[in-house]
PDB file of N, CA and C in Angstrom:
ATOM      1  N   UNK A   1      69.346 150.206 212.476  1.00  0.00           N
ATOM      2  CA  UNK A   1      69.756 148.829 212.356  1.00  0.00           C
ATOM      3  C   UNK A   1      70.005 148.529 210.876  1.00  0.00           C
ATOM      4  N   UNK A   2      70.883 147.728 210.870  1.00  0.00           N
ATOM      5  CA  UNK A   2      71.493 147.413 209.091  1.00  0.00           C
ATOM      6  C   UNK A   2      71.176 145.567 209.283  1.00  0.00           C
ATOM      7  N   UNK A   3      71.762 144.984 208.258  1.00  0.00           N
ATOM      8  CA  UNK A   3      72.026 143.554 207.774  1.00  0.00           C
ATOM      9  C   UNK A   3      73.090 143.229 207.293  1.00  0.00           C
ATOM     10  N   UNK A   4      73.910 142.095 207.205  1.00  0.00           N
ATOM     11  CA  UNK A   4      75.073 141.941 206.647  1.00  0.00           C
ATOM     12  C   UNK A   4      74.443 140.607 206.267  1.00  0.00           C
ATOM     13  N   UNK A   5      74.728 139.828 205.247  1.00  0.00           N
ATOM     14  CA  UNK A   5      74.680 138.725 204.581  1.00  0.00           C
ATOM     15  C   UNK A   5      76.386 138.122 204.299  1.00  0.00           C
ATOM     16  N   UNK A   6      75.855 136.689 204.821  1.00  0.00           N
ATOM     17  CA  UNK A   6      77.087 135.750 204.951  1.00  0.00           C
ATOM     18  C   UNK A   6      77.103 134.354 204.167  1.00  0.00           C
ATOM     19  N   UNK A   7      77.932 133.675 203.722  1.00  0.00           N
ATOM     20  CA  UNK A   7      77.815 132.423 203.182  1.00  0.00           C
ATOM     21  C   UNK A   7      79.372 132.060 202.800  1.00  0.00           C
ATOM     22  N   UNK A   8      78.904 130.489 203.120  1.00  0.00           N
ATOM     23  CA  UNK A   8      80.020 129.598 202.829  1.00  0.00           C
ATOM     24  C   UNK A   8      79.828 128.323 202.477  1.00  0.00           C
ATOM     25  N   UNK A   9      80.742 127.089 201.528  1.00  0.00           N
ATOM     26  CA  UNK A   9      80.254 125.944 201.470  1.00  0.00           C
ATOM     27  C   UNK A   9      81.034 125.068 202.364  1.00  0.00           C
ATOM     28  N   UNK A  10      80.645 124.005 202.276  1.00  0.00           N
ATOM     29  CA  UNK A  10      80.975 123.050 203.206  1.00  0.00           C
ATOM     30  C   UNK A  10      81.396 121.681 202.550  1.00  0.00           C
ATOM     31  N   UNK A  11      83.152 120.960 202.408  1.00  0.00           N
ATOM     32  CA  UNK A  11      82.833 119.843 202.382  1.00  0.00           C
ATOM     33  C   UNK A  11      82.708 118.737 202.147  1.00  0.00           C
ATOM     34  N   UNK A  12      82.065 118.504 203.514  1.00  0.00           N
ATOM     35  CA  UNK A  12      81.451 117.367 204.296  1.00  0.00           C
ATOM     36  C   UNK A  12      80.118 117.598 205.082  1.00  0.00           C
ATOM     37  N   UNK A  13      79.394 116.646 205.323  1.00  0.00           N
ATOM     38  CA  UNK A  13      78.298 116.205 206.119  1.00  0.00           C
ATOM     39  C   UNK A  13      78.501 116.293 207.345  1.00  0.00           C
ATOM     40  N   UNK A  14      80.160 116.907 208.307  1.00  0.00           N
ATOM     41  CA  UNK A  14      80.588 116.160 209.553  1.00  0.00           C
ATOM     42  C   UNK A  14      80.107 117.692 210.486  1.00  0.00           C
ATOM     43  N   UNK A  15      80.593 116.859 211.610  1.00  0.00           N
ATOM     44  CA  UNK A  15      80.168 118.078 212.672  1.00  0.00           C
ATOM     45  C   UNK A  15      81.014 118.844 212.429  1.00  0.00           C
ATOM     46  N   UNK A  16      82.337 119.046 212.425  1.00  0.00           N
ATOM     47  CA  UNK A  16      83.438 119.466 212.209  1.00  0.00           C
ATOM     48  C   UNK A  16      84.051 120.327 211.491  1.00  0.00           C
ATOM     49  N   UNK A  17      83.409 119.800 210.590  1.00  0.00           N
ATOM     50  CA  UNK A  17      83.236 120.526 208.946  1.00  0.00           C
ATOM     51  C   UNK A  17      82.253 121.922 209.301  1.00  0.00           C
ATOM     52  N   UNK A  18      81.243 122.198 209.328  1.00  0.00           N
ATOM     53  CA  UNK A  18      80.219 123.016 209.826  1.00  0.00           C
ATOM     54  C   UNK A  18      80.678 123.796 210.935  1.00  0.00           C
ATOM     55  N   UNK A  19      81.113 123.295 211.769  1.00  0.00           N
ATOM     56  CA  UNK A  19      81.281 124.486 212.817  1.00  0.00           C
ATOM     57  C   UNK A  19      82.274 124.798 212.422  1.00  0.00           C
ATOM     58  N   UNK A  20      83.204 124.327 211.823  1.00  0.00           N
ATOM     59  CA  UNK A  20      84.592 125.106 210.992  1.00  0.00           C
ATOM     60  C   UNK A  20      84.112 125.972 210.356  1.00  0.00           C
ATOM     61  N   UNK A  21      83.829 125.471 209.823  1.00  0.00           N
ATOM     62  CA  UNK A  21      83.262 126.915 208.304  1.00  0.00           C
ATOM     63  C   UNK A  21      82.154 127.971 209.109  1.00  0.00           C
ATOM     64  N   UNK A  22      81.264 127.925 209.930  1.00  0.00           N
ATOM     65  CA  UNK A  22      80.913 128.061 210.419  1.00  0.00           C
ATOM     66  C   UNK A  22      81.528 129.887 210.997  1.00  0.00           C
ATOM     67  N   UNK A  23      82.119 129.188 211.728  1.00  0.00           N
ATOM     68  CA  UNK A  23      83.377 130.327 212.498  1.00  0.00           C
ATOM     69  C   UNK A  23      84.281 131.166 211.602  1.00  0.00           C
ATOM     70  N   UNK A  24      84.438 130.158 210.726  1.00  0.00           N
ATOM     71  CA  UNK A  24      85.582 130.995 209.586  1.00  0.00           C
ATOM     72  C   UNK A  24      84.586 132.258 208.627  1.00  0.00           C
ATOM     73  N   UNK A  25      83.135 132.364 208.792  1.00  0.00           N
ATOM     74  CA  UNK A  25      81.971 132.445 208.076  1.00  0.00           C
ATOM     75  C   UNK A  25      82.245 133.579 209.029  1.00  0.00           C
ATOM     76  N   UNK A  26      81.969 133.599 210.371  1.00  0.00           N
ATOM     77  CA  UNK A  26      81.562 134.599 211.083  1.00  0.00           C
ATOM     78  C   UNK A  26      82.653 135.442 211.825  1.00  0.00           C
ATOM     79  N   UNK A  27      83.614 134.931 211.897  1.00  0.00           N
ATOM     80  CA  UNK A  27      84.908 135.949 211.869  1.00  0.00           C
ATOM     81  C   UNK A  27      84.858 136.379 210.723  1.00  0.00           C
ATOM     82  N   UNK A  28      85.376 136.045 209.495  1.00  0.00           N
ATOM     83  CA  UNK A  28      85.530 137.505 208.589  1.00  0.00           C
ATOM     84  C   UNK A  28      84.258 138.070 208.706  1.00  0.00           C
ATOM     85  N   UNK A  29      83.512 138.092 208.377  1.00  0.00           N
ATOM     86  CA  UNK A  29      82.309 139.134 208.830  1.00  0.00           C
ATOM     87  C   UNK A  29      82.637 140.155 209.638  1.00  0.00           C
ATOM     88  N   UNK A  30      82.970 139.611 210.604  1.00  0.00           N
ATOM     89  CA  UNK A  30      82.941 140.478 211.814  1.00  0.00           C
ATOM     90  C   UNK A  30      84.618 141.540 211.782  1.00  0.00           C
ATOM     91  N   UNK A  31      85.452 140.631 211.772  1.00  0.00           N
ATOM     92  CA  UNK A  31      86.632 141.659 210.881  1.00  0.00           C
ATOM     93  C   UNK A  31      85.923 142.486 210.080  1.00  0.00           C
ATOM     94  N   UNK A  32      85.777 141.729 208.673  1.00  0.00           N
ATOM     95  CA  UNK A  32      85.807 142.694 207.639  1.00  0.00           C
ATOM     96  C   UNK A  32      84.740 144.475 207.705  1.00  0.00           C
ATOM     97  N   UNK A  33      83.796 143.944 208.583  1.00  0.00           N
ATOM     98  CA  UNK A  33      82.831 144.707 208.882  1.00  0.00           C
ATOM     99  C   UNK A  33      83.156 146.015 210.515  1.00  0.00           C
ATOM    100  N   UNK A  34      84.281 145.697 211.011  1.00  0.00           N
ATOM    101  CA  UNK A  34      84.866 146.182 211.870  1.00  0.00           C
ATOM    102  C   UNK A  34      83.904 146.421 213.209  1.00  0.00           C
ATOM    103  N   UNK A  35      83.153 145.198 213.681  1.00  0.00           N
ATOM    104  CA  UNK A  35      82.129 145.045 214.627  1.00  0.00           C
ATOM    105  C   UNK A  35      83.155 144.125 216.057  1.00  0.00           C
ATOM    106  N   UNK A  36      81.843 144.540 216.790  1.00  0.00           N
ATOM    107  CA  UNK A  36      81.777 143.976 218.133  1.00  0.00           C
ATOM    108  C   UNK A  36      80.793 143.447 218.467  1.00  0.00           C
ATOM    109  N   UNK A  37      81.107 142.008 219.116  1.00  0.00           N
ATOM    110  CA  UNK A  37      79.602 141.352 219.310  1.00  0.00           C
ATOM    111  C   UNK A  37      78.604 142.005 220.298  1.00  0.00           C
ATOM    112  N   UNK A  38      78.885 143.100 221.046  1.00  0.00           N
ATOM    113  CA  UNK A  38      78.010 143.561 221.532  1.00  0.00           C
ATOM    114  C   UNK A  38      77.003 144.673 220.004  1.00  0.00           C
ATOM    115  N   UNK A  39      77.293 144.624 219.211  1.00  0.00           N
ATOM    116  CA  UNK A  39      76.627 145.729 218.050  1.00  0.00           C
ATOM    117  C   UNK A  39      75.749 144.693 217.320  1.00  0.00           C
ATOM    118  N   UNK A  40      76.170 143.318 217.733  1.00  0.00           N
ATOM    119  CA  UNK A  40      74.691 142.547 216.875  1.00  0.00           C
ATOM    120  C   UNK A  40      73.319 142.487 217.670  1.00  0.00           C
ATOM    121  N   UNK A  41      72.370 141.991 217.292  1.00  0.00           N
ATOM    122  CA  UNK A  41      71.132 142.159 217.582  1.00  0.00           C
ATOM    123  C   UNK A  41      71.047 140.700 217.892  1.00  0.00           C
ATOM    124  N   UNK A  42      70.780 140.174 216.529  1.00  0.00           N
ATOM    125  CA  UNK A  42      69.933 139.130 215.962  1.00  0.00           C
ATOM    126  C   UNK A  42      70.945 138.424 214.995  1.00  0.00           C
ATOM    127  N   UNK A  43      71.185 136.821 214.765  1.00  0.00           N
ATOM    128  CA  UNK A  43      71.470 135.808 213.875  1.00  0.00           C
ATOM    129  C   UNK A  43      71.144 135.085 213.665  1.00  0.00           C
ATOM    130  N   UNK A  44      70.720 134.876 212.112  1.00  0.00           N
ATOM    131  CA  UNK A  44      69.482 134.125 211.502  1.00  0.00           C
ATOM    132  C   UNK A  44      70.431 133.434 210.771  1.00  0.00           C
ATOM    133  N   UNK A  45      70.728 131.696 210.938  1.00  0.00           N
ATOM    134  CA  UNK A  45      71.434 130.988 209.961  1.00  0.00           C
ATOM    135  C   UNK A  45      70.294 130.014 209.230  1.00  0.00           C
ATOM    136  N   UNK A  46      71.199 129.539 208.496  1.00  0.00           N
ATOM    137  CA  UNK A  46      70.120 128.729 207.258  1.00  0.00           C
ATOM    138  C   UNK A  46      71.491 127.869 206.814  1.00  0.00           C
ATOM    139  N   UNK A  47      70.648 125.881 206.775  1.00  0.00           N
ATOM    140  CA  UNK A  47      71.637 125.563 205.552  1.00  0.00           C
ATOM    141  C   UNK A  47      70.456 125.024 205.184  1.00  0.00           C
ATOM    142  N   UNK A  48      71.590 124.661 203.951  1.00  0.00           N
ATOM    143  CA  UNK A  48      70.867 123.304 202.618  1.00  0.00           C
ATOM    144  C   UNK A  48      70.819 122.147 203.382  1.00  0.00           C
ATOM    145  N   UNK A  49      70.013 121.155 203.175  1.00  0.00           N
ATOM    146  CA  UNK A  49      68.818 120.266 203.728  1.00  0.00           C
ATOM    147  C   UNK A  49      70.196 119.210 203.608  1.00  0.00           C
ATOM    148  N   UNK A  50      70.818 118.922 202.948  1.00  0.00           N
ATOM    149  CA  UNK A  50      71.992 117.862 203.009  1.00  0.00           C
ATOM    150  C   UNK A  50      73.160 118.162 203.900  1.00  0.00           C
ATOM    151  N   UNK A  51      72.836 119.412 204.891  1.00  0.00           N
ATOM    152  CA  UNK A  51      73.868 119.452 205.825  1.00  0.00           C
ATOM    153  C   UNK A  51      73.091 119.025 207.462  1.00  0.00           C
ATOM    154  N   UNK A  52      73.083 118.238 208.609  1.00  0.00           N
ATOM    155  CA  UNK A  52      72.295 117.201 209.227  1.00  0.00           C
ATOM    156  C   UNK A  52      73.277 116.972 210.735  1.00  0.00           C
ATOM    157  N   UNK A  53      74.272 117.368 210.801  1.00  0.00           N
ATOM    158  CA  UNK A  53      74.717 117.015 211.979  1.00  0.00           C
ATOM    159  C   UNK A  53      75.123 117.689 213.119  1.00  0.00           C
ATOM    160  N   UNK A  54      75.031 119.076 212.476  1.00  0.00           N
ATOM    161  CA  UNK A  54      74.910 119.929 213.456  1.00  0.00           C
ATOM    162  C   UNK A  54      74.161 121.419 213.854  1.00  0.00           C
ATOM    163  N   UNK A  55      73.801 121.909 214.458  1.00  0.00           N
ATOM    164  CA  UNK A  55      73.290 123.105 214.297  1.00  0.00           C
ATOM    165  C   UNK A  55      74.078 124.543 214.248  1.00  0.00           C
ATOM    166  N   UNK A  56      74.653 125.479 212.749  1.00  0.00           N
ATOM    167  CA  UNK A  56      75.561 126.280 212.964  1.00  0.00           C
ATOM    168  C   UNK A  56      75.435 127.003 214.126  1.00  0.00           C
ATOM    169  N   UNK A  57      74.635 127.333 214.457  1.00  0.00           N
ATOM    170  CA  UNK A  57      74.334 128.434 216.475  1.00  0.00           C
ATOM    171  C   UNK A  57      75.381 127.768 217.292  1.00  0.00           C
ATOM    172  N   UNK A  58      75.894 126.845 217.280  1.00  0.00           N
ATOM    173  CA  UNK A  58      76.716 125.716 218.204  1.00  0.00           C
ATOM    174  C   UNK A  58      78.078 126.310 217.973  1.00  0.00           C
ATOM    175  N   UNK A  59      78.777 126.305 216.963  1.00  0.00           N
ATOM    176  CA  UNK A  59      79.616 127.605 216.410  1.00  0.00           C
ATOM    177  C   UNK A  59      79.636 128.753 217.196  1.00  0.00           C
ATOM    178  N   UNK A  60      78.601 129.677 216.917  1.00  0.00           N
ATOM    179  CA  UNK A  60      78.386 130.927 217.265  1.00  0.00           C
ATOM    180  C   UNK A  60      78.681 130.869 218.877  1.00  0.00           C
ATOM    181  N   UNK A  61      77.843 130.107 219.478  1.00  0.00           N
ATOM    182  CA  UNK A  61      77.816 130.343 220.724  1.00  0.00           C
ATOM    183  C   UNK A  61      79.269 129.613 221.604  1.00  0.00           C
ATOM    184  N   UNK A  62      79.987 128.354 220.846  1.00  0.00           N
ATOM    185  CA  UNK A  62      81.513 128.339 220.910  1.00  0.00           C
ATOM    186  C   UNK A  62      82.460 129.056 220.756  1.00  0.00           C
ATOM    187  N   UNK A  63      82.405 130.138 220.033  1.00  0.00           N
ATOM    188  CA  UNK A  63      83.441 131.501 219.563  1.00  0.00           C
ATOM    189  C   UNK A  63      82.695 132.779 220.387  1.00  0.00           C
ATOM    190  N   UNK A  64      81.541 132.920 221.486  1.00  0.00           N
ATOM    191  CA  UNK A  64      81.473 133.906 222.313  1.00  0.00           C
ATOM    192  C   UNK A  64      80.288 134.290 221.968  1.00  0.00           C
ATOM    193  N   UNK A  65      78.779 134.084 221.209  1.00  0.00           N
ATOM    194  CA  UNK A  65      77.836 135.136 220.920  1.00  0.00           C
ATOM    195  C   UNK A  65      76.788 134.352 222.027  1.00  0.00           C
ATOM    196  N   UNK A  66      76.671 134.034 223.086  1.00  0.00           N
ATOM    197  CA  UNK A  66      75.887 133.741 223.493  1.00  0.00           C
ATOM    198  C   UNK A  66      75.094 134.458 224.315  1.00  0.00           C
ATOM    199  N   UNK A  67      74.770 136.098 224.303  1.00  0.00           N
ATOM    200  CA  UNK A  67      73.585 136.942 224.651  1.00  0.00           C
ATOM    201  C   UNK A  67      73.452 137.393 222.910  1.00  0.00           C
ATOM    202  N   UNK A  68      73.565 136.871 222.292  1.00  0.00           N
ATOM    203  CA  UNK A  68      72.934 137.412 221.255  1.00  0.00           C
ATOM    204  C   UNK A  68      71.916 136.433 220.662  1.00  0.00           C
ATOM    205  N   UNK A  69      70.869 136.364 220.319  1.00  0.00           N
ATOM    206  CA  UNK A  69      69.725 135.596 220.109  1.00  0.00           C
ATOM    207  C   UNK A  69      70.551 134.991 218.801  1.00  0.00           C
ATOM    208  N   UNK A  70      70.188 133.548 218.311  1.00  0.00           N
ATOM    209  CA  UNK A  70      70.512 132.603 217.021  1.00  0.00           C
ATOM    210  C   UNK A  70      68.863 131.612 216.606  1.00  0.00           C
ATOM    211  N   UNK A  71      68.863 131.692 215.304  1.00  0.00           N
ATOM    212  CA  UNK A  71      67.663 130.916 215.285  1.00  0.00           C
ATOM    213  C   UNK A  71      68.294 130.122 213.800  1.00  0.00           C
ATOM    214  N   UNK A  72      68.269 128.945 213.892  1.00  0.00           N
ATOM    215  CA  UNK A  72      69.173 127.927 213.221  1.00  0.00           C
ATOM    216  C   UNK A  72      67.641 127.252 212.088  1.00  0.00           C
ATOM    217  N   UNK A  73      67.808 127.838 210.660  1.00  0.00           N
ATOM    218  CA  UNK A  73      66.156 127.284 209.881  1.00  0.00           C
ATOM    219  C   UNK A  73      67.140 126.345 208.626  1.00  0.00           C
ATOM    220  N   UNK A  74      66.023 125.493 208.284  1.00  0.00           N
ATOM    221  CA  UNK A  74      66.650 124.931 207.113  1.00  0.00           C
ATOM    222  C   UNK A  74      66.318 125.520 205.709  1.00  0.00           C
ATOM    223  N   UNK A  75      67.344 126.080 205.084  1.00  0.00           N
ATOM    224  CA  UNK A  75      67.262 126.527 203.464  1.00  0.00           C
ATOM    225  C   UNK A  75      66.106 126.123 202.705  1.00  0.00           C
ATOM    226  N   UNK A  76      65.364 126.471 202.186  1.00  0.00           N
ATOM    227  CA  UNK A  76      64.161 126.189 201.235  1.00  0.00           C
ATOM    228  C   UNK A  76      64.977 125.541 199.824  1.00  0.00           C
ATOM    229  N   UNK A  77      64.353 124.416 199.743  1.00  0.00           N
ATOM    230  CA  UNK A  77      65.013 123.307 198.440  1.00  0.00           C
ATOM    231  C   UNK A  77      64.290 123.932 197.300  1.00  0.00           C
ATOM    232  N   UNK A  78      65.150 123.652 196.554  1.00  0.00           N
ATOM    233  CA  UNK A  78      65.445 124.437 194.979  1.00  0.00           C
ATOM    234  C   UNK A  78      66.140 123.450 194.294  1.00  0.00           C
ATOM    235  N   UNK A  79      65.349 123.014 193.158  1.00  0.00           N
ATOM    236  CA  UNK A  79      65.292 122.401 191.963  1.00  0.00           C
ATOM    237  C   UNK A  79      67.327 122.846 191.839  1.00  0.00           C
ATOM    238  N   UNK A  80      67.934 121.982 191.431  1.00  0.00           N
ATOM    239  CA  UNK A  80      69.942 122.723 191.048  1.00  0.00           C
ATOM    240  C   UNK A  80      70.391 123.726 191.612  1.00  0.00           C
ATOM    241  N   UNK A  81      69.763 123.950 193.432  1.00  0.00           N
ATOM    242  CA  UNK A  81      70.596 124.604 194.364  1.00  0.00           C
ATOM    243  C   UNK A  81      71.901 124.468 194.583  1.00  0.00           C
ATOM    244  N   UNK A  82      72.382 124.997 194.972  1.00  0.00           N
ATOM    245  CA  UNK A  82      73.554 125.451 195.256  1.00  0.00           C
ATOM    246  C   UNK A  82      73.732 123.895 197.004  1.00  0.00           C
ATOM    247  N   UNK A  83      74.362 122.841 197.086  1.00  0.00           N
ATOM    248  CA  UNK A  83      74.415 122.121 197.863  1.00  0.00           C
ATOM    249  C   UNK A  83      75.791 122.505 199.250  1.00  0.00           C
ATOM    250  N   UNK A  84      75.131 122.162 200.290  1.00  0.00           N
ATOM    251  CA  UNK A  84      76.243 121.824 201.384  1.00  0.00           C
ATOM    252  C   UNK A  84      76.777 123.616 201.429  1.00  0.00           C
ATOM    253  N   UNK A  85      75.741 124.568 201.797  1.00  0.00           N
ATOM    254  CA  UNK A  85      75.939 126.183 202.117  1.00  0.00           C
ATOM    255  C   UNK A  85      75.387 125.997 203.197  1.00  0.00           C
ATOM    256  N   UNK A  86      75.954 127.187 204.076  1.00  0.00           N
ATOM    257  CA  UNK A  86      75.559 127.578 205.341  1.00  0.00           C
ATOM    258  C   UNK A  86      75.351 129.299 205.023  1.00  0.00           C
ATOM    259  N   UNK A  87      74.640 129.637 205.261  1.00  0.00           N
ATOM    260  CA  UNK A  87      74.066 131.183 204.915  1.00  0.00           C
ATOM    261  C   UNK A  87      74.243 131.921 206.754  1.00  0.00           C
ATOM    262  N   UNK A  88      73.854 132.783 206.694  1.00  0.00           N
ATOM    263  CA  UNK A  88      74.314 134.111 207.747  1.00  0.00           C
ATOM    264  C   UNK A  88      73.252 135.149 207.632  1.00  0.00           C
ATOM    265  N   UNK A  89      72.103 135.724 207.937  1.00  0.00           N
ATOM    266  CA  UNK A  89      71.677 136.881 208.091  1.00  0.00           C
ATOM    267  C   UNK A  89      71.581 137.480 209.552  1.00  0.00           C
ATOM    268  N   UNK A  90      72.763 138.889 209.745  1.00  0.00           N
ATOM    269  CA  UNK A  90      73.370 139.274 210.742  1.00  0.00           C
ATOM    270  C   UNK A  90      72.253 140.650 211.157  1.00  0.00           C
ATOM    271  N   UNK A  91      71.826 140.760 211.974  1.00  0.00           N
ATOM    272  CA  UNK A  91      71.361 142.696 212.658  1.00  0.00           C
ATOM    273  C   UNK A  91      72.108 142.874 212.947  1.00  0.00           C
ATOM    274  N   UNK A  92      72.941 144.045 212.429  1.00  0.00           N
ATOM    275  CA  UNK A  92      73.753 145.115 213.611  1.00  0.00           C
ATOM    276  C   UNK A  92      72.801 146.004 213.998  1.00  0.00           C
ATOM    277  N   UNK A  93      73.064 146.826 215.135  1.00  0.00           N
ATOM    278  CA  UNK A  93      72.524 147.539 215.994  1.00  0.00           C
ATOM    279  C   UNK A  93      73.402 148.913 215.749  1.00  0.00           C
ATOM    280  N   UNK A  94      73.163 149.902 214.698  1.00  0.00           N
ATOM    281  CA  UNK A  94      74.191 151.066 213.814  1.00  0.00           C
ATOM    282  C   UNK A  94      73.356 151.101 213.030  1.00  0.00           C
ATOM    283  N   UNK A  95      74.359 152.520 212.381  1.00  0.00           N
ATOM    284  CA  UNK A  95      73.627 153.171 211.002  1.00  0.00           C
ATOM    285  C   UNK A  95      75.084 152.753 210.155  1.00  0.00           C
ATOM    286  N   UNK A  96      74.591 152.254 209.046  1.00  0.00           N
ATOM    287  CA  UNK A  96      75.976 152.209 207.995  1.00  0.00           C
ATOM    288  C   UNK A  96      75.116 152.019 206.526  1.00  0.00           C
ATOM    289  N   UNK A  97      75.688 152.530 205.613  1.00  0.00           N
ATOM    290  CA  UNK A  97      74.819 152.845 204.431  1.00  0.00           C
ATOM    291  C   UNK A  97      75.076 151.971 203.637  1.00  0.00           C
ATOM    292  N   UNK A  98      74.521 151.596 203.288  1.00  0.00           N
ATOM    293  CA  UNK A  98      74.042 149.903 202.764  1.00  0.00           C
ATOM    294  C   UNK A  98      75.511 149.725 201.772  1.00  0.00           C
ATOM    295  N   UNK A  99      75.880 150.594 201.048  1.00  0.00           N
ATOM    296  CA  UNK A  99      77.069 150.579 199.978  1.00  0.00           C
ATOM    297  C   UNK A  99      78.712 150.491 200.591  1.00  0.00           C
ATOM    298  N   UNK A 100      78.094 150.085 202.036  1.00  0.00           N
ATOM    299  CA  UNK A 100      79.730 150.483 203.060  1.00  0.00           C
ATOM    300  C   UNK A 100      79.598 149.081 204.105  1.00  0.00           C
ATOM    301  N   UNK A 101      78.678 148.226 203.733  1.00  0.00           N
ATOM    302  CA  UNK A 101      78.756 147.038 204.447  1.00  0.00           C
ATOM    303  C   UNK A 101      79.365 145.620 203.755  1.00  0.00           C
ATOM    304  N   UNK A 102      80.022 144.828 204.088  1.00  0.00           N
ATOM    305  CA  UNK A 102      80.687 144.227 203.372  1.00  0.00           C
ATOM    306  C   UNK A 102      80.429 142.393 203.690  1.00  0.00           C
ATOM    307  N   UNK A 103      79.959 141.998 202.965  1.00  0.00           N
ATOM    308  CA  UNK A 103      78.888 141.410 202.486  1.00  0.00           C
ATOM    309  C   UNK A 103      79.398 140.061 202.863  1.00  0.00           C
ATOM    310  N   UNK A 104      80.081 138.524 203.256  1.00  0.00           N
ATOM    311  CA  UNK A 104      81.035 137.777 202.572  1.00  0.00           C
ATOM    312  C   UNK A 104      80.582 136.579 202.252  1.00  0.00           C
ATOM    313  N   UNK A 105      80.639 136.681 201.346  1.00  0.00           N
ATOM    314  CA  UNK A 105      80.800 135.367 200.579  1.00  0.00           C
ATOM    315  C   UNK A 105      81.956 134.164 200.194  1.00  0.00           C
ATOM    316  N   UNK A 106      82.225 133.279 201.229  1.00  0.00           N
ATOM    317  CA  UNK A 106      83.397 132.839 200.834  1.00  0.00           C
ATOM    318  C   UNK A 106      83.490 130.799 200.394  1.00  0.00           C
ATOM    319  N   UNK A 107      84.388 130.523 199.608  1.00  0.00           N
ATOM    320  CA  UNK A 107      84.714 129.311 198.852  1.00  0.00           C
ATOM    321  C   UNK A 107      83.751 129.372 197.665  1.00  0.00           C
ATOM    322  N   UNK A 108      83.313 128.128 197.642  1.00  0.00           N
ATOM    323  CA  UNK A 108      82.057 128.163 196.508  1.00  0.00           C
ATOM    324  C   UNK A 108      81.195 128.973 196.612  1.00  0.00           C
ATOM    325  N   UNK A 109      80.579 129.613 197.516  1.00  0.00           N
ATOM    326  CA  UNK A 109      79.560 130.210 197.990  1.00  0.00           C
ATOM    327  C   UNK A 109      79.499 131.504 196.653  1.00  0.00           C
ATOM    328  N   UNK A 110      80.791 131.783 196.750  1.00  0.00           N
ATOM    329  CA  UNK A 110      80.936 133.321 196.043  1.00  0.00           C
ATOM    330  C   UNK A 110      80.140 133.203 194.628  1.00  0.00           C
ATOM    331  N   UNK A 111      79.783 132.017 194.126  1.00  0.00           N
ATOM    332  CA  UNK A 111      79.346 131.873 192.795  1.00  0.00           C
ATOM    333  C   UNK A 111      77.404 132.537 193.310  1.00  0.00           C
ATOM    334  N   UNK A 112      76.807 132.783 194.651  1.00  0.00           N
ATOM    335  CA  UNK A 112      75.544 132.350 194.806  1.00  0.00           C
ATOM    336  C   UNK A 112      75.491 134.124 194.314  1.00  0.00           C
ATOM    337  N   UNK A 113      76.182 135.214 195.122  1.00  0.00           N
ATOM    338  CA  UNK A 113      76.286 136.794 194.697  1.00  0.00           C
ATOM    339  C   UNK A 113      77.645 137.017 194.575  1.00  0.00           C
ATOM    340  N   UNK A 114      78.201 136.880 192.962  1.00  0.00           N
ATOM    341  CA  UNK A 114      79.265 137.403 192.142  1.00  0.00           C
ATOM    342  C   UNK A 114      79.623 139.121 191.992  1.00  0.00           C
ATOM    343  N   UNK A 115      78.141 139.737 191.870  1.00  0.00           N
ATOM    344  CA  UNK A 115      78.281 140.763 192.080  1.00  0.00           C
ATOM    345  C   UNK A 115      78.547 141.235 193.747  1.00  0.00           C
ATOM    346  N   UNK A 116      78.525 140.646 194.814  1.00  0.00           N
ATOM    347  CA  UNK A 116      79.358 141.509 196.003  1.00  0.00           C
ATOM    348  C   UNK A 116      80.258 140.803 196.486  1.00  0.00           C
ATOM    349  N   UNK A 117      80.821 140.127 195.597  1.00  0.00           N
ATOM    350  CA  UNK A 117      82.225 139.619 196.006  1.00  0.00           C
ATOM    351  C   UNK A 117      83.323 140.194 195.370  1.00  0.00           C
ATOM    352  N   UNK A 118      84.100 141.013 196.008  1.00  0.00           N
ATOM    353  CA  UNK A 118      85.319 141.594 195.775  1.00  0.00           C
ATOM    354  C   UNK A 118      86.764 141.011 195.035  1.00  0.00           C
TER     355      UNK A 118
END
């Protein structure tokens, strides 16, 4: 089993907004990473405490992952965090060597890991 790490910003506060980005978050992933939702395990999302109207899993399970477990936590607040992110920690169910997984970080987000953004 591996991990892929995901992130994106958001924005707005709206439902709309979130499950947009949301999806746009978890398709490239899943492109870029050349998966099938049957190869995930487990999806662990996280936002920042100023995002409130929806739960990203609502997304997930609208675009097709619904035998795959989602557990939706709120981001731990930090003194000049990074505001209005939705984060991604993915299980695949494979072997892939940590230097061959492709990571995404996209809009503002890319400023949170500069170093694995392409």
């Amino acid at each position: 089993m591996y991990a892929i790490r995901a992130a994106i910003s958001v924005d707005k506060n709206t439902e709309e907004d979130i499950l947009k980005a949301t999806k746009e978050m978890m398709q490239s992933l899943m492109q870029e990473n050349e998966l099938k939702k049957e190869d995930l395990v487990s999806i662990i999302t996280t936002t920042t405490d100023d995002l409130t109207k929806v739960y990203p899993g609502k997304a997930l399970r609208e675009i097709g992952y619904n035998l795959t477990p989602i557990l939706c936590m709120q981001e731990m607040k930090v003194e000049n965090s990074s505001q209005k992110m939705i984060r991604l920690l993915v299980h695949v169910d494979g072997r892939k060597d940590k230097s061959q997984v492709k990571h995404q970080y996209l809009k503002k987000a890319k400023k949170l890991r500069p170093d694995l953004v392409e």
